[in-house]
Protein backbone atom coordinates (compact mmCIF):
# COMPACT_ATOMS: atom_id res chain seq x y z
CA UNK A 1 -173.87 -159.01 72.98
CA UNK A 2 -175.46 -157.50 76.10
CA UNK A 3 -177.38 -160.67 78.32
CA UNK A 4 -179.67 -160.23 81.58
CA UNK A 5 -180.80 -162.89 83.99
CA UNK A 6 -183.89 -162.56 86.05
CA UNK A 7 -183.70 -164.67 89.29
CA UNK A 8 -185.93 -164.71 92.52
CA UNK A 9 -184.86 -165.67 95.69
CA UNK A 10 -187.42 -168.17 97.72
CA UNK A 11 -188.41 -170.04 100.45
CA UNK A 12 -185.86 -173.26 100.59
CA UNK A 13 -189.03 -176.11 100.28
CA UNK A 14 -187.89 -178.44 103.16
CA UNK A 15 -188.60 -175.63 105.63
CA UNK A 16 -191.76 -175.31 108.27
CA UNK A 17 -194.05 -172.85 106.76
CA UNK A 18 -196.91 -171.64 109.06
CA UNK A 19 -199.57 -167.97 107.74
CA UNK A 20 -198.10 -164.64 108.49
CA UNK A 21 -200.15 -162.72 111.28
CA UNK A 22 -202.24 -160.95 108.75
CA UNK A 23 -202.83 -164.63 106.88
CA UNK A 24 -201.71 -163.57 103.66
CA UNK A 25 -198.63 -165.22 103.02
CA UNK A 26 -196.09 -167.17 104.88
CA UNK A 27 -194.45 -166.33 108.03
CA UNK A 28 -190.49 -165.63 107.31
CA UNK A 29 -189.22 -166.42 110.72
CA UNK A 30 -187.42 -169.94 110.68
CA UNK A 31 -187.83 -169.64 106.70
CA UNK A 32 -184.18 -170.66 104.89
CA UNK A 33 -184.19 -168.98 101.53
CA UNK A 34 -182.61 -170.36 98.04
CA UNK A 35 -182.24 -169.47 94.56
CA UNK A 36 -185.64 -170.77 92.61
CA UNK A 37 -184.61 -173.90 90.97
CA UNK A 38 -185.76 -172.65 87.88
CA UNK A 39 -183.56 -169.70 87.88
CA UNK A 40 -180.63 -171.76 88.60
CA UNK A 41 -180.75 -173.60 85.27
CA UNK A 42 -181.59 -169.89 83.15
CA UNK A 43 -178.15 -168.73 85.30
CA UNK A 44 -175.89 -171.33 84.06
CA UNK A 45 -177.25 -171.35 80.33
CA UNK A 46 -176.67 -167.81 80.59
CA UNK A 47 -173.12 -168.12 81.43
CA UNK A 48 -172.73 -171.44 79.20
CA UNK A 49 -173.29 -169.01 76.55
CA UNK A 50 -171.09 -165.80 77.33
CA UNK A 51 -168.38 -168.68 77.99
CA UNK A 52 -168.88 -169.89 73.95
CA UNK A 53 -168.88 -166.64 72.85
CA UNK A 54 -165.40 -165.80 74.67
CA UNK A 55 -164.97 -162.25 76.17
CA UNK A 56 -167.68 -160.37 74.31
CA UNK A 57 -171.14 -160.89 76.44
CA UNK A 58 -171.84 -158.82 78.92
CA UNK A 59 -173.93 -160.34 81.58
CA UNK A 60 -176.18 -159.21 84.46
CA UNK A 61 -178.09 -160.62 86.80
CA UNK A 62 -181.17 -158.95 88.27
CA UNK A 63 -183.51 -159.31 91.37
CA UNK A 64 -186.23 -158.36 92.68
CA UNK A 65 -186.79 -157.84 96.84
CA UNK A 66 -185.44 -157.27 100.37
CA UNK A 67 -182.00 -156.86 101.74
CA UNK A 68 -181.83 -160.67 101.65
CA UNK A 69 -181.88 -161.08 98.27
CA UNK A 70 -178.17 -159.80 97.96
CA UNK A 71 -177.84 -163.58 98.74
CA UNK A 72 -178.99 -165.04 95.82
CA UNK A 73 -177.11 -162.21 93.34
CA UNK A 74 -173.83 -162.99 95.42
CA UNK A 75 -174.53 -167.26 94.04
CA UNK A 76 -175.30 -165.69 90.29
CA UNK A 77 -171.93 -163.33 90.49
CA UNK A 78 -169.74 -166.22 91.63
CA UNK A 79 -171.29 -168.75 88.62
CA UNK A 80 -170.07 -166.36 86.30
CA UNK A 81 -172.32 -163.33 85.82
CA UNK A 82 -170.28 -160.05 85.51
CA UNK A 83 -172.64 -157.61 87.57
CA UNK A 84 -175.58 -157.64 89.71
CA UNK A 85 -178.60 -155.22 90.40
CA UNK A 86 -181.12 -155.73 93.03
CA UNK A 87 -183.89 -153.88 92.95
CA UNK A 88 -184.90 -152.86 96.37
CA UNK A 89 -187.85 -153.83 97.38
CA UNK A 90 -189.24 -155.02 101.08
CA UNK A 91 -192.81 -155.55 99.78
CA UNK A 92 -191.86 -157.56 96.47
CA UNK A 93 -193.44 -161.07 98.01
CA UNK A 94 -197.08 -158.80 98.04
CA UNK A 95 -196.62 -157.70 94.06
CA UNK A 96 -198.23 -159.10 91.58
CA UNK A 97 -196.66 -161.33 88.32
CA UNK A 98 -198.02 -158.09 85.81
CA UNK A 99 -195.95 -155.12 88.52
CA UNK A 100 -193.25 -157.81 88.90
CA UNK A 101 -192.81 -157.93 84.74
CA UNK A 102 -193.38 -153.96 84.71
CA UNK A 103 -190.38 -153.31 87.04
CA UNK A 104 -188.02 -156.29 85.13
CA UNK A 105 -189.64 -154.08 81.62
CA UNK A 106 -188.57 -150.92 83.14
CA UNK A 107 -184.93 -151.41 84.21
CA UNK A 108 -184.37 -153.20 80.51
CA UNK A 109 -185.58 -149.92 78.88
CA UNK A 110 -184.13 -147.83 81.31
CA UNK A 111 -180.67 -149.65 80.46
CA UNK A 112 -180.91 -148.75 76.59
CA UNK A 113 -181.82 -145.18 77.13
CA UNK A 114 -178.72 -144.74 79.29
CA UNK A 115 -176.21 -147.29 77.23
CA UNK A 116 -177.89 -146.86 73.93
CA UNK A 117 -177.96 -150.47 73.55
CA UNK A 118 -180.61 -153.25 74.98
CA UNK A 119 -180.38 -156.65 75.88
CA UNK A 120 -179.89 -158.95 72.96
CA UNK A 121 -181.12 -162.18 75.43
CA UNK A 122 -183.11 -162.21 78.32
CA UNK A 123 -183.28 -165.59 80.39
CA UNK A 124 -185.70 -166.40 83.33
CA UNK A 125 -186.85 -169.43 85.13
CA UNK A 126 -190.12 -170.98 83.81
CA UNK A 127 -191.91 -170.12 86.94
CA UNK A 128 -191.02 -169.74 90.37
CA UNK A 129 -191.65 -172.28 93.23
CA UNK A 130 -193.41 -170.57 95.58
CA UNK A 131 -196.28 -168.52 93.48
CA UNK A 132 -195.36 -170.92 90.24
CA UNK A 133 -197.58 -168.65 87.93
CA UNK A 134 -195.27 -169.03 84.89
CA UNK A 135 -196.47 -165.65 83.84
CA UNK A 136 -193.94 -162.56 84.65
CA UNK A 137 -190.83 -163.51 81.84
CA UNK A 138 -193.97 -163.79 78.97
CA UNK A 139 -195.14 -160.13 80.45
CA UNK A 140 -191.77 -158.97 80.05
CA UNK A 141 -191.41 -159.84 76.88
CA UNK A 142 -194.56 -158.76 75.54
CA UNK A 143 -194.06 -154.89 77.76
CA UNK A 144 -190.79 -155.13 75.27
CA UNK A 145 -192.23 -156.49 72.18
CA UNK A 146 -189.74 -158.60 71.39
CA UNK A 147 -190.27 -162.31 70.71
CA UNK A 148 -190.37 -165.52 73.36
CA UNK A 149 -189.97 -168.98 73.55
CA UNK A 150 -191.10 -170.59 77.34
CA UNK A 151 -190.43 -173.86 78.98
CA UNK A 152 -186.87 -174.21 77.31
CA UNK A 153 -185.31 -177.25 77.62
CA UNK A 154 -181.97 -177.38 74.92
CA UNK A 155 -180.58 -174.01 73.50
CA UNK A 156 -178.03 -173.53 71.08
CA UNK A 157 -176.92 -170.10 70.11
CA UNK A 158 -175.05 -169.60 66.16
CA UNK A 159 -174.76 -167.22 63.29
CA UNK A 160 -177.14 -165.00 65.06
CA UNK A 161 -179.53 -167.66 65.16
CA UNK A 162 -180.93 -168.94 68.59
CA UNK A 163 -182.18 -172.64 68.04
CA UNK A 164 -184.15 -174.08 70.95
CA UNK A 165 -186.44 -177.08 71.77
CA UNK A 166 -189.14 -176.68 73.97
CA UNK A 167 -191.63 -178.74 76.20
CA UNK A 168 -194.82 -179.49 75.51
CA UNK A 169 -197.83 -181.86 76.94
CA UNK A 170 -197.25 -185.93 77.22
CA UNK A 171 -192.99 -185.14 76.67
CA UNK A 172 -193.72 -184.22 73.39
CA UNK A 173 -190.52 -181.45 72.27
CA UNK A 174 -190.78 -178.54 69.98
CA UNK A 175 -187.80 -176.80 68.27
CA UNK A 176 -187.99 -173.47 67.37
CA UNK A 177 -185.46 -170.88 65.82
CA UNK A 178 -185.69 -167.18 66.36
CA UNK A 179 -183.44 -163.93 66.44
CA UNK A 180 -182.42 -161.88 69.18
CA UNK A 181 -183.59 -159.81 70.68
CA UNK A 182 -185.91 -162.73 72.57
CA UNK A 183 -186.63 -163.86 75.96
CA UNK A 184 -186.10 -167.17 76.70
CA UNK A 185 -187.85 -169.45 80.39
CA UNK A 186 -185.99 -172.13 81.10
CA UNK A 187 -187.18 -175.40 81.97
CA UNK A 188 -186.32 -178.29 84.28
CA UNK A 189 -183.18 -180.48 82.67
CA UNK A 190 -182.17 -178.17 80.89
CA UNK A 191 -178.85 -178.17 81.85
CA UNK A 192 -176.66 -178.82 85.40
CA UNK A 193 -175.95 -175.72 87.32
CA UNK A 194 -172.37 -175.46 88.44
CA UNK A 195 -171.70 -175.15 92.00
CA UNK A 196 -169.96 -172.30 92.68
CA UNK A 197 -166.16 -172.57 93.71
CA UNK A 198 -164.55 -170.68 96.55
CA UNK A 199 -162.15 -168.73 94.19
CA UNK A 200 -165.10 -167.32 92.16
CA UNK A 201 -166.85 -166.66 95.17
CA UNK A 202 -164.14 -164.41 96.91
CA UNK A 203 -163.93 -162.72 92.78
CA UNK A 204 -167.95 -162.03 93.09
CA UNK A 205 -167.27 -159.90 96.17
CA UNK A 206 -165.30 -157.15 93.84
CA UNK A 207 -167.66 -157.36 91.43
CA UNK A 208 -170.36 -154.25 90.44
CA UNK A 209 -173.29 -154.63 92.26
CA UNK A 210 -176.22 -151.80 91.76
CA UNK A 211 -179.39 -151.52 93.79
CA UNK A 212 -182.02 -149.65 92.78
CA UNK A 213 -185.33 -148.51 94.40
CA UNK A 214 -188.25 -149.98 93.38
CA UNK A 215 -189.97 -146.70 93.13
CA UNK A 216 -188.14 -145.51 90.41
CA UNK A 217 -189.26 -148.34 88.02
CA UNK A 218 -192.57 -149.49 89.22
CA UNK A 219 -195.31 -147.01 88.23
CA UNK A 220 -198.29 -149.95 87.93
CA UNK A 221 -201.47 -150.41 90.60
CA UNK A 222 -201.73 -154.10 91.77
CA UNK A 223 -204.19 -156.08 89.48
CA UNK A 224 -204.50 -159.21 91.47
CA UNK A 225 -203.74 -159.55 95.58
CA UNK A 226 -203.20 -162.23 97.92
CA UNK A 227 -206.64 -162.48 99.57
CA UNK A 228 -205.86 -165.67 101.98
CA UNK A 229 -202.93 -168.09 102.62
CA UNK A 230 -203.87 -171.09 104.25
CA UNK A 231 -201.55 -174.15 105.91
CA UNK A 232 -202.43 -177.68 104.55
CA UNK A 233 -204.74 -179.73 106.33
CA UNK A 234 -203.91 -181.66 109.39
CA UNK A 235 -204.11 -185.61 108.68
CA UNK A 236 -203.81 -188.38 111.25
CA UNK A 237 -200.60 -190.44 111.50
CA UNK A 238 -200.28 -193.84 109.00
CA UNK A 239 -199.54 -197.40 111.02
CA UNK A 240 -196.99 -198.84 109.55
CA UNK A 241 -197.02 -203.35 109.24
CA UNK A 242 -193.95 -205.20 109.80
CA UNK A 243 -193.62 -208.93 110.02
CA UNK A 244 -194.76 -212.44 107.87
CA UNK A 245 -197.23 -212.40 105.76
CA UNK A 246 -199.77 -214.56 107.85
CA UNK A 247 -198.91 -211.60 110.90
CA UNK A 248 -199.53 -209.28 108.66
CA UNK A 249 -203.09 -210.24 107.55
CA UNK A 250 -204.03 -210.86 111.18
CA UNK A 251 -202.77 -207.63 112.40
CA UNK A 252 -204.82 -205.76 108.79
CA UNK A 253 -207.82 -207.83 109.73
CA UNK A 254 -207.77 -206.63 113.72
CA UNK A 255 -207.30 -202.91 112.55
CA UNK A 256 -210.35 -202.85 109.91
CA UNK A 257 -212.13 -204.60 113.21
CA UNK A 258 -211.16 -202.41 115.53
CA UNK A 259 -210.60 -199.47 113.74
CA UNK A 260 -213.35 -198.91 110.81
CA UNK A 261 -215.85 -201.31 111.63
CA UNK A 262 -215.78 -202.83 107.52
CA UNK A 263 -215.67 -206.15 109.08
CA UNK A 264 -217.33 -207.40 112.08
């Protein structure tokens, strides 16, 4: 059973984001970067599942952009995937979800050609935190034809049946059986990702890790750009109350005096 993992490295969340100079996405400067959240849970149900099935999976994980990105296929390796490829790609944050799915669509059917075999399972994160359009693993699996279940939340893999429950509105679940060859998005709680220890760390260092230029798998035109990113709004500071009760209604009472003019 041949597996892939699609992950996407972003901008850690407790960082200072301010525009880039031409205002159409963030400025990287004194940006930390992380594996999406998302991606961390379709990582360790990936592995969870080569490890049940013993030594026959083969796993990879794949990623999409700059130099940095190495980073987050390093974390994959030493959770348990057996190889990496990184697409190389400086402009990736400036493509699209539809050229994002077309490159992912064009490695997987560049892989069968060469191997004569495809991927049986194909996990991604539900969406990814910084864009969050919960569109490029559908796209994928629809440039494949092959079948998909989104917003994943248990899996269970047996007899060459994949049975999986999946999130709907108001916490309501669905469950859901279907063969391989599927793509799967994975949800929040679907799992816990293991943290990866220092002696699988030092083994992902040896192990095969392929880039490959964008260019040779991405032969579609933008369909939708970035036309303005824009910082949130600037809002005044709160006053926070301490004290008794009674000092506490004086001092609320003095402010909507002072302050708004509702009482006078």
């Amino acid at each position: 059973m041949k597996l892939l993992v699609c992950v996407k490295q972003v901008a850690d969340l407790e960082s200072r984001f301010k525009p880039n100079a031409a205002g159409t996405w963030y400025d990287e400067a004194d940006v930390a970067f992380r594996m999406n959240e998302y991606d961390e849970y379709a990582v360790e149900e990936a592995v969870r599942l080569k490890e049940k099935l013993g030594g026959e999976p083969d796993l990879t994980v794949l990623s999409i952009g700059p130099e940095r990105v190495g980073e987050v296929i390093k974390k994959a390796l030493a959770m348990g995937c057996d190889r990496g490829v990184h697409v190389l790609d400086p402009e990736a944050a400036s493509k699209d979800p539809s050229q994002i799915a077309s490159i992912i669509a064009a490695f997987v059917t560049a892989t069968t050609v060469a191997t004569g075999k495809g991927f049986d399972l194909v996990f991604t994160g539900m969406q990814s935190q910084d864009r969050g359009s919960a569109q490029v693993g559908l796209m994928v699996a629809e440039r494949l034809g092959i079948a998909a279940l989104s917003t994943m939340v248990a899996f269970d893999f047996a007899d060459g049946v994949i049975t999986a429950k999946r999130e709907l509105e108001g916490g309501i679940k669905a469950l859901a059986r279907l063969k391989p060859p599927a793509l799967l998005t994975c949800q929040l709680g679907l799992n816990v990702p293991r943290y990866p220890t220092l002696p699988n760390i030092m083994k992902a260092k040896k192990k095969e890790l392929l880039v490959v230029p964008v260019a040779s798998l991405l032969s579609e035109e933008a369909k939708a750009t970035t036309a303005k990113f824009y910082a949130p709004a600037r809002k005044g500071g709160g006053i926070v109350l301490e004290g008794e009760v009674a000092d506490l209604v004086a001092k609320t009472m003095a402010i909507l005096k002072e302050k708004t003019g509702v009482l006078r």
